[in-house]
Protein backbone atom coordinates (compact mmCIF):
# COMPACT_ATOMS: atom_id res chain seq x y z
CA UNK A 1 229.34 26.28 11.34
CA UNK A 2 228.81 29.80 11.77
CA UNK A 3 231.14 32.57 11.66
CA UNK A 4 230.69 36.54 12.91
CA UNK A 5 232.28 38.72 10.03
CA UNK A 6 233.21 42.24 11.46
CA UNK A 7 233.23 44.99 9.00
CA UNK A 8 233.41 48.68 8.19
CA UNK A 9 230.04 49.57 6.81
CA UNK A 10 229.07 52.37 4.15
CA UNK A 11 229.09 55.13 7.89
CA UNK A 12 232.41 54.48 8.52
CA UNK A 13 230.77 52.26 11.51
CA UNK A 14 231.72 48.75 12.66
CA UNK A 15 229.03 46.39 11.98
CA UNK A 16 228.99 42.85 11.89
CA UNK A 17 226.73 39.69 10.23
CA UNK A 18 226.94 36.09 10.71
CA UNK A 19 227.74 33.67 7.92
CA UNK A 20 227.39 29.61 7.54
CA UNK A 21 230.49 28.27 6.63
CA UNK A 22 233.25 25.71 6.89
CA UNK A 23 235.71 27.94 7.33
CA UNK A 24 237.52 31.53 7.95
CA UNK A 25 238.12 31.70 3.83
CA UNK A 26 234.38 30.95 2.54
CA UNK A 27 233.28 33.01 5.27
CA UNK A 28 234.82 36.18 4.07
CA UNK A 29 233.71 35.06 0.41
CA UNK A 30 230.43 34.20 1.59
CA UNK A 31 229.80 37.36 3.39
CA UNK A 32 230.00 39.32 -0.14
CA UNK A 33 231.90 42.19 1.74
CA UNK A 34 234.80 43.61 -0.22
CA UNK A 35 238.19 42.02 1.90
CA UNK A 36 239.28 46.03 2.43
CA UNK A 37 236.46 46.67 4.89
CA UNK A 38 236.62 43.49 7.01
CA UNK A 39 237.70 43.65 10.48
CA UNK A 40 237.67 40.36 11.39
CA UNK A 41 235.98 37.15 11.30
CA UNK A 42 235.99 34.91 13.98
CA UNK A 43 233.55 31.40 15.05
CA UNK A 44 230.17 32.38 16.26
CA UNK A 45 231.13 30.59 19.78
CA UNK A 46 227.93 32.17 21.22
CA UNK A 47 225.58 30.05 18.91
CA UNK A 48 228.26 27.18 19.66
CA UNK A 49 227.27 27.33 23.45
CA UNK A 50 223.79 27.66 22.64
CA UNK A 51 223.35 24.69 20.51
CA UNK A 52 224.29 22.67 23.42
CA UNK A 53 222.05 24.32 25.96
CA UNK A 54 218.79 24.67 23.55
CA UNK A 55 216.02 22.21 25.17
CA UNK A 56 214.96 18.87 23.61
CA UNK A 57 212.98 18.58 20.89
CA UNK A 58 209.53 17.10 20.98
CA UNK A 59 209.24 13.07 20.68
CA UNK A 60 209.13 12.10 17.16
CA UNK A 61 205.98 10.23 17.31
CA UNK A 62 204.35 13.06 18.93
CA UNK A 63 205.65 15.26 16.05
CA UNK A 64 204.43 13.15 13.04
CA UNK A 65 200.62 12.30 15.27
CA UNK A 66 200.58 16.03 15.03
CA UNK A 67 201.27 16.87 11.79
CA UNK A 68 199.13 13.90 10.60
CA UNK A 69 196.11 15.49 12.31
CA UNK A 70 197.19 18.97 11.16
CA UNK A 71 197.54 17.49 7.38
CA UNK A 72 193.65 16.35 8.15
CA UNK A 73 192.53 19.76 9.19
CA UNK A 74 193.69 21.46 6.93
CA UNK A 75 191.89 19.24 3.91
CA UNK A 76 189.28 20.04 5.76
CA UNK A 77 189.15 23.72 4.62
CA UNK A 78 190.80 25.05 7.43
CA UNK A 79 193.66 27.81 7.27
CA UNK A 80 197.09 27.07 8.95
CA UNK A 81 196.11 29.14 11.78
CA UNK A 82 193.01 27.64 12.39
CA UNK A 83 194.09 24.03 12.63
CA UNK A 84 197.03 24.80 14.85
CA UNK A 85 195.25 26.61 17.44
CA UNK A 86 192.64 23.63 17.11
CA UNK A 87 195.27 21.02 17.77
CA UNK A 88 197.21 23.01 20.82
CA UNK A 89 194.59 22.38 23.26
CA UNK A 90 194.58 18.47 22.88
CA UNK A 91 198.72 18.76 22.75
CA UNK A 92 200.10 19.89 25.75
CA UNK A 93 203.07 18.60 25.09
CA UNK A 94 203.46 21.37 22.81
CA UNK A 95 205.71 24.34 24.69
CA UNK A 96 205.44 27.71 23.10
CA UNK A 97 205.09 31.52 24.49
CA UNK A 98 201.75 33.30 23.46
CA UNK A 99 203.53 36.75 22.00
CA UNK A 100 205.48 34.02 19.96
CA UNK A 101 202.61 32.34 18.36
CA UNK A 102 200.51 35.40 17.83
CA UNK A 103 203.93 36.25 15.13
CA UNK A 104 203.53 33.31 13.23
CA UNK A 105 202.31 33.32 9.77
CA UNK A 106 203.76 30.33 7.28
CA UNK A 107 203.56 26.80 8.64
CA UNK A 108 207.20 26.91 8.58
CA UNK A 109 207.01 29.50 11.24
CA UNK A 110 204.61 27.32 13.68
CA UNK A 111 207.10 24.67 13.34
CA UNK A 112 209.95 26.46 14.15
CA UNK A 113 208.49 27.88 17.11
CA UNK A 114 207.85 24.32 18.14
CA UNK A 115 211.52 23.08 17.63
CA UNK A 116 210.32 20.62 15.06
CA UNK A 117 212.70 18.37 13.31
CA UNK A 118 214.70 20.31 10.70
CA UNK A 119 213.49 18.43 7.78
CA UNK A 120 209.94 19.04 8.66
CA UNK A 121 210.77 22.67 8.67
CA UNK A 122 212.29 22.21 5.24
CA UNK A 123 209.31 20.71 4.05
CA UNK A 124 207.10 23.36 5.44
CA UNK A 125 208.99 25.81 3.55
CA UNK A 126 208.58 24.30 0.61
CA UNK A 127 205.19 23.67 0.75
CA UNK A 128 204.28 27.00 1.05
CA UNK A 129 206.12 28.03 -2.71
CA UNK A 130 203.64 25.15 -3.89
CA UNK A 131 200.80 25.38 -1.72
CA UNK A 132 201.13 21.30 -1.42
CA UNK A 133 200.70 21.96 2.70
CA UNK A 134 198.63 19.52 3.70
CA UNK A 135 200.98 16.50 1.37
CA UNK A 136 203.89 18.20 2.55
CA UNK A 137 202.40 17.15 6.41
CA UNK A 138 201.52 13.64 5.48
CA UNK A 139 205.29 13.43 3.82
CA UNK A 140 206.73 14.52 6.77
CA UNK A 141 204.79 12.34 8.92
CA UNK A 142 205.61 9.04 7.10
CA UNK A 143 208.97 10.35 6.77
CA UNK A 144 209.86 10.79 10.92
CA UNK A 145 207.59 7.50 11.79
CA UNK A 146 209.91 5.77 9.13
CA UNK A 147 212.61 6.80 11.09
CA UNK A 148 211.03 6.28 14.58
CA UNK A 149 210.39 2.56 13.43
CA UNK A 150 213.83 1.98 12.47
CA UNK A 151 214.97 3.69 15.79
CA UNK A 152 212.53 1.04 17.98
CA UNK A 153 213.86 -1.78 15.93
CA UNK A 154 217.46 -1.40 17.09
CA UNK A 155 217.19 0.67 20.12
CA UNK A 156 217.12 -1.93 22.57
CA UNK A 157 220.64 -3.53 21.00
CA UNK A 158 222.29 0.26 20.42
CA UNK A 159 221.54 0.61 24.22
CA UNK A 160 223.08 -2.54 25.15
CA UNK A 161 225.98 -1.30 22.95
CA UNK A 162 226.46 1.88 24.57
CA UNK A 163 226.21 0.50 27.92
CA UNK A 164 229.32 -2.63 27.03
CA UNK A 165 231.83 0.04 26.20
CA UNK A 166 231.26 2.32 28.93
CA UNK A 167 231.28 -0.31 31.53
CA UNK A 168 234.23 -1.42 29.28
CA UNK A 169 236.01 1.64 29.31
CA UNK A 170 235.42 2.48 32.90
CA UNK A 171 237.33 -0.76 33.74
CA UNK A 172 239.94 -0.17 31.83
CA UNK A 173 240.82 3.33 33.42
CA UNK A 174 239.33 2.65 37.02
CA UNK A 175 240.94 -0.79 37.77
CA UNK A 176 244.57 0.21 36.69
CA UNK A 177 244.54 3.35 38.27
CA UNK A 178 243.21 1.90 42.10
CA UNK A 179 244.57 -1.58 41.34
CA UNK A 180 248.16 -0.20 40.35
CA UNK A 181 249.39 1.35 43.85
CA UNK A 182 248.03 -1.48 45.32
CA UNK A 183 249.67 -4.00 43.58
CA UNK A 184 253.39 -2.40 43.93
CA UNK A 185 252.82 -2.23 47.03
CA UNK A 186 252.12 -5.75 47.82
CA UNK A 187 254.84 -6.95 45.41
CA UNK A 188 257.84 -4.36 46.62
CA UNK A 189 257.06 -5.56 49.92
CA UNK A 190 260.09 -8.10 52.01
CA UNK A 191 258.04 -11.27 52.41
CA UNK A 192 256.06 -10.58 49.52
CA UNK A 193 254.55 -14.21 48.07
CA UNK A 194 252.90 -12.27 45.13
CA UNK A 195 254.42 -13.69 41.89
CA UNK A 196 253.40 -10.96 39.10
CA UNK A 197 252.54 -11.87 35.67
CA UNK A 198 252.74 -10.05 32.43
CA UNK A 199 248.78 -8.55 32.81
CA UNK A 200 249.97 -7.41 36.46
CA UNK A 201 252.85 -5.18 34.77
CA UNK A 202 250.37 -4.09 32.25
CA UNK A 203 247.67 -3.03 34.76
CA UNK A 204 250.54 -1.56 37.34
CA UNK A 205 252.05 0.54 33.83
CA UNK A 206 248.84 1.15 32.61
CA UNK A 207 247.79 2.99 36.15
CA UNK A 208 250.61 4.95 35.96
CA UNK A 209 249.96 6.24 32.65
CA UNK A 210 246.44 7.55 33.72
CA UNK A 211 247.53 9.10 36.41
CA UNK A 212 250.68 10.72 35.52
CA UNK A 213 249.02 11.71 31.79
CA UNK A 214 245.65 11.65 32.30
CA UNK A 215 244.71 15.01 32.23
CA UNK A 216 246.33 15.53 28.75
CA UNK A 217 243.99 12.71 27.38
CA UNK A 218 241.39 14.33 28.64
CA UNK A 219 243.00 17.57 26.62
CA UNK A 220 243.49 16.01 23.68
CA UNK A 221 239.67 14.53 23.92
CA UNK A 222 238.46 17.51 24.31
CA UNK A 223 240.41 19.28 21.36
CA UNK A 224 239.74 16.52 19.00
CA UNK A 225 235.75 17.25 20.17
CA UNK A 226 236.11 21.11 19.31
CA UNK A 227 237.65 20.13 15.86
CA UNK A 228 234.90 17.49 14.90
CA UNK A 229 234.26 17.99 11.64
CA UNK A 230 238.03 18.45 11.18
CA UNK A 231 238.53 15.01 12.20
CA UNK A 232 235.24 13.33 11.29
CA UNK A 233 236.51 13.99 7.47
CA UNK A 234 239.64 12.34 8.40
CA UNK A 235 238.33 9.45 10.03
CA UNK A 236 234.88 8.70 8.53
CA UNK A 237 236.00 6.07 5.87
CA UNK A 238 237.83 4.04 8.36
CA UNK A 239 235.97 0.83 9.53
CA UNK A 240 233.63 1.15 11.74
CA UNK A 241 233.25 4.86 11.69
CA UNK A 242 232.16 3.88 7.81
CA UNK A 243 229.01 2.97 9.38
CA UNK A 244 228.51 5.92 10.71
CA UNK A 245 229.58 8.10 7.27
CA UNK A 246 226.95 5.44 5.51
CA UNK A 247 224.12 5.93 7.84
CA UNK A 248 224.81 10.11 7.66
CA UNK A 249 224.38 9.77 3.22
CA UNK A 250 221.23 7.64 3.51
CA UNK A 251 219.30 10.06 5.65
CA UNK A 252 221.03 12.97 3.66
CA UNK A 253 219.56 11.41 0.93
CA UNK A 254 215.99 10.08 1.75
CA UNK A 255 215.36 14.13 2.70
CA UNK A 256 216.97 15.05 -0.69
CA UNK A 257 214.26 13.09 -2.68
CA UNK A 258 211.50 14.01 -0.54
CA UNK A 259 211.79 17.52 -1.03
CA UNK A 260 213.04 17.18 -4.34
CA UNK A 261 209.92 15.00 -5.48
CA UNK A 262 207.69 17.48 -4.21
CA UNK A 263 208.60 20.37 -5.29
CA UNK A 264 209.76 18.90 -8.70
CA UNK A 265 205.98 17.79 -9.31
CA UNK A 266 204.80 21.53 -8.65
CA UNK A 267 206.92 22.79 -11.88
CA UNK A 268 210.17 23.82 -9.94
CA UNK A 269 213.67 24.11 -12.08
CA UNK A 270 216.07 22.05 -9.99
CA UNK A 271 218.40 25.86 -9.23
CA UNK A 272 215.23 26.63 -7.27
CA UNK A 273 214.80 22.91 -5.71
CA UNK A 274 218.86 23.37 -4.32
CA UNK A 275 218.47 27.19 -3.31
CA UNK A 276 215.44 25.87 -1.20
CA UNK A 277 217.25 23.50 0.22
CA UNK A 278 220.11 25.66 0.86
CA UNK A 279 218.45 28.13 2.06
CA UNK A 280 216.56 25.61 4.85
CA UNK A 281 220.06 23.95 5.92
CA UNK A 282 222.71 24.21 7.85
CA UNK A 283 226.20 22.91 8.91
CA UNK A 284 228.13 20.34 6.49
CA UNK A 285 224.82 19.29 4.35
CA UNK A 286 224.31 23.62 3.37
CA UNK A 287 228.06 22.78 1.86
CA UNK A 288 226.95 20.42 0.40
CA UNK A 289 224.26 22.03 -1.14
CA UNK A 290 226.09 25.09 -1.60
CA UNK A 291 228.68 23.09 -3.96
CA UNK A 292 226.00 21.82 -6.35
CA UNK A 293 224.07 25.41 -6.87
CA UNK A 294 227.71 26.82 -7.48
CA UNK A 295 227.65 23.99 -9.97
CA UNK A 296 224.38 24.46 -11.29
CA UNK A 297 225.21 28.81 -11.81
CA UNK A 298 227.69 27.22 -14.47
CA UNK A 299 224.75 26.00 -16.35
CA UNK A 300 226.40 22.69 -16.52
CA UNK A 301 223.83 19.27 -15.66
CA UNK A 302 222.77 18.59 -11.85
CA UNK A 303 224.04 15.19 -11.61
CA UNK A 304 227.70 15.90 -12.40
CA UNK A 305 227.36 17.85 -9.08
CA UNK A 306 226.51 15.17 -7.05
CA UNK A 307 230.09 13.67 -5.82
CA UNK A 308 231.34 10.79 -4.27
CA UNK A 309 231.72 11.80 -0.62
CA UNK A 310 228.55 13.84 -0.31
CA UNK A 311 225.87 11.29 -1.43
CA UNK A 312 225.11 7.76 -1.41
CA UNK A 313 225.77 5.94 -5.19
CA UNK A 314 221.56 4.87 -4.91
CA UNK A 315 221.27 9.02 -5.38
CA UNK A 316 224.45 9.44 -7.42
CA UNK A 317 222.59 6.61 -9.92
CA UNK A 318 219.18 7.63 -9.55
CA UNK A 319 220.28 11.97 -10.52
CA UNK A 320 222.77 10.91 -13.75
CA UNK A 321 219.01 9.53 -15.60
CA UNK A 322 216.17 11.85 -13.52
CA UNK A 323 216.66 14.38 -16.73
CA UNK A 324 216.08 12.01 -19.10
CA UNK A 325 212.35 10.53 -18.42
CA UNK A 326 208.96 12.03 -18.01
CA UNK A 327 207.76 13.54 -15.11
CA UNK A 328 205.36 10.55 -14.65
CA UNK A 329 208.20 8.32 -14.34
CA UNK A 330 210.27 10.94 -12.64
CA UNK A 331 207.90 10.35 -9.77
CA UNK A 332 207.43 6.47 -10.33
CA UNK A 333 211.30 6.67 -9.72
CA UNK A 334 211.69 8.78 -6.91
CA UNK A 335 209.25 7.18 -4.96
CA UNK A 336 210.88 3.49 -5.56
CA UNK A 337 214.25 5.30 -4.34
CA UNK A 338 213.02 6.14 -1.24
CA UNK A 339 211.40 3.05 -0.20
CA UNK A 340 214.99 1.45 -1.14
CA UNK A 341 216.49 4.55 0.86
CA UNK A 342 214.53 3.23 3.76
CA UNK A 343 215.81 -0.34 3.90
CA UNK A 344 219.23 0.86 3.44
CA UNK A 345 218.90 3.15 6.33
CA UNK A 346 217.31 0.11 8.47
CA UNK A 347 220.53 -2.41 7.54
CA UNK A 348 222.51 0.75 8.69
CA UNK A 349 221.18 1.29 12.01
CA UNK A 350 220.81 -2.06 12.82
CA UNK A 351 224.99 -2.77 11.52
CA UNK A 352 225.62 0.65 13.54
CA UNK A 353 224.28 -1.34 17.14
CA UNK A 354 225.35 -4.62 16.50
CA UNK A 355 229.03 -3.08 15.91
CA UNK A 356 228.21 -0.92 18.85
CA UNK A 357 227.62 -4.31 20.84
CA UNK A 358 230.34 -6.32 20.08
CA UNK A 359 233.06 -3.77 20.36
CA UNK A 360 231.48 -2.82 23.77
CA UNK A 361 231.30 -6.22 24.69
CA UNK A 362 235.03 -7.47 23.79
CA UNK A 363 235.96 -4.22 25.68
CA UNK A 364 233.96 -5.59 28.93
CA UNK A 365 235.38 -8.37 28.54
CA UNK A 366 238.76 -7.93 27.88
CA UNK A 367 239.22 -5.55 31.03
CA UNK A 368 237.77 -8.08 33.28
CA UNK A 369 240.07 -10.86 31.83
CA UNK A 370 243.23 -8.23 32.60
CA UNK A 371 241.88 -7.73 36.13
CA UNK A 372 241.30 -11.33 36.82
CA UNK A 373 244.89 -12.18 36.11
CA UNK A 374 246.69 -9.66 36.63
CA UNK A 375 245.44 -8.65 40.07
CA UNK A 376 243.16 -11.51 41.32
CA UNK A 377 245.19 -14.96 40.52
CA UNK A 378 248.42 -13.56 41.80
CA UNK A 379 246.50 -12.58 45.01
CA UNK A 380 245.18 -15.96 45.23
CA UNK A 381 248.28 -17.36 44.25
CA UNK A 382 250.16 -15.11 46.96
CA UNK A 383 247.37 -16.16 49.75
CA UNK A 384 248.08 -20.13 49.00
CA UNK A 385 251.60 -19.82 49.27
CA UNK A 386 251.55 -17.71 52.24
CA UNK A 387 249.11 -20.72 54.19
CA UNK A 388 252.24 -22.99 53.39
């Protein structure tokens, strides 16, 4: 996240920067202000705010079409500028302001400027230290069509997911909390022939739980959503959210050994290979990276960097023997990683929806079952004996 550090600078003047970090301590280290002349240093709530309201990136496919035809251009002999201003025409998809474009220089800036996926802006800056632009394109392009195909494969049963447990959890909250009144009514009443059972005391307790506390679940939903990352490292090893934390290292790593590949064939040290990616990264994964080029200023090995809860063991395996082969089979290896990078990352989406569907499903379920007899039977039962 980012914080705004207030200080006193070399005037006598209050000035103030903004720093990535996890928190109010390696802010203030991070800012490399001495601790006399801070003021203050408080959450950048502003960029918060406008994280949510930024407008939707560009489909995926249309990205990696693009960059595929830009990666053909500019083989071609053409410069950067040259094949983007060729391809905007035929995209119109493409949204951009003219006094924007005419300040773009690196490929990295065109790509920014067309909210591009992150990692293809990582790439971009990297290919411009090695001049690899047009490989860096077709990377990139393989890379987000990798993940669009494993997004089409389990889309359809992700949806289906989603869709169980919010039907599912809109039963549970709307039928106790309209059912409830309804039923105490009809039970408390003299010649009631309603005989409640235990799921009608449930649903009639449940309904007053809602309504008597539900704006502080509502509070406490929204606290626990302003202190995500707070609780997603609590929570992230627990089943099901496991999935999740598995899925998150896979695609951490697949973008690690792109980038590393590439710019690890064009001569780079691996300090330079992290400070690029730090540099191009934000939010938990610049930690991350941030940890291992602390590491790395130690002069100690790369792969005793690489922990446990940051990276998948595939990575964690693959780093500890990197050092120890030629570059040939450097490459030979990297490349076999990320094909068995992409599988993994398949198996995960596709155990993310079907865990998706079957909770949402039981939940559907479950809350009808409740309703049924808890509200309806009784009725019934009430209506048969009241005929008599």
């Amino acid at each position: 996240m980012q914080f705004v550090v207030n200080y006193i600078d070399s005037r006598g003047g209050q000035a103030s920067i903004k720093v990535e970090a996890a928190t109010l301590e390696e802010a203030r280290w991070n800012s490399k202000i001495p601790e006399r002349r801070i003021i203050s240093v408080k959450e950048d709530l502003a960029e918060k705010l406008a994280f949510f309201l930024e407008p939707q990136r560009p489909d995926v496919k249309n990205q990696a079409v693009f960059m595929q035809t830009l990666s053909s251009s500019l083989s071609s002999g053409r410069t950067v500028r040259q094949g983007v201003e060729h391809l905007l025409g035929n995209n119109k998809w493409v949204k951009y302001k003219d006094d924007d474009l005419a300040h773009c220089e690196g490929l990295s800036d065109y790509l920014k400027l067309f909210r591009f996926e992150r990692f293809a802006i990582l790439m971009a800056k990297a290919s411009e230290k090695t001049g690899l632009l047009s490989e860096a394109l077709r990377e990139v392009s393989k890379y987000l069509l990798a993940q669009e195909k494993i997004r089409a494969e389990v889309s359809g049963e992700l949806r289906l997911g989603i869709i169980y447990i919010i039907m599912g959890l809109a039963f549970f909250t709307i039928i106790p909390m309209f059912i409830g009144p309804t039923l105490q009514d009809m039970i408390g009443g003299n010649h009631s022939t309603i005989k409640p059972n235990h799921f009608t005391f449930i649903l009639i307790g449940a309904g007053e739980i809602l309504r008597g506390y539900g704006v502080f679940f509502l509070a406490g939903i929204a606290a626990l959503l302003i202190q995500y990352k707070v609780v997603w490292r609590v929570i992230r090893k627990a089943p099901f959210f496991n999935l999740f934390y598995k899925k998150q290292l896979l695609d951490r790593g697949t973008q690690f050994l792109s980038v590393y590949r590439m710019l690890r064939a064009s001569g780079f040290v691996d300090s330079d290979i992290i400070y690029e990616l730090l540099s191009s990264s934000a939010g938990e994964t610049r930690n991350v990276y941030g940890r291992i080029y602390a590491h790395l200023a130690t002069s100690k090995d790369m792969h005793d960097a690489f922990e446990e809860d940051d990276w998948d063991p595939v990575i964690i395996d693959s780093m500890s023997v990197i050092n120890e082969v030629d570059e040939a089979e450097q490459q030979h290896i990297m490349i076999a990683l990320e094909d068995t990078m992409e599988l993994q990352n398949l198996h995960a989406a596709r155990s993310i929806s079907k865990a998706l569907s079957r909770i949402g499903f039981v939940l559907m379920m479950m809350s009808v079952i409740a309703a049924v007899i808890g509200f309806y039977l009784p009725l019934a039962a009430g209506a048969a004996n009241g005929m008599h």
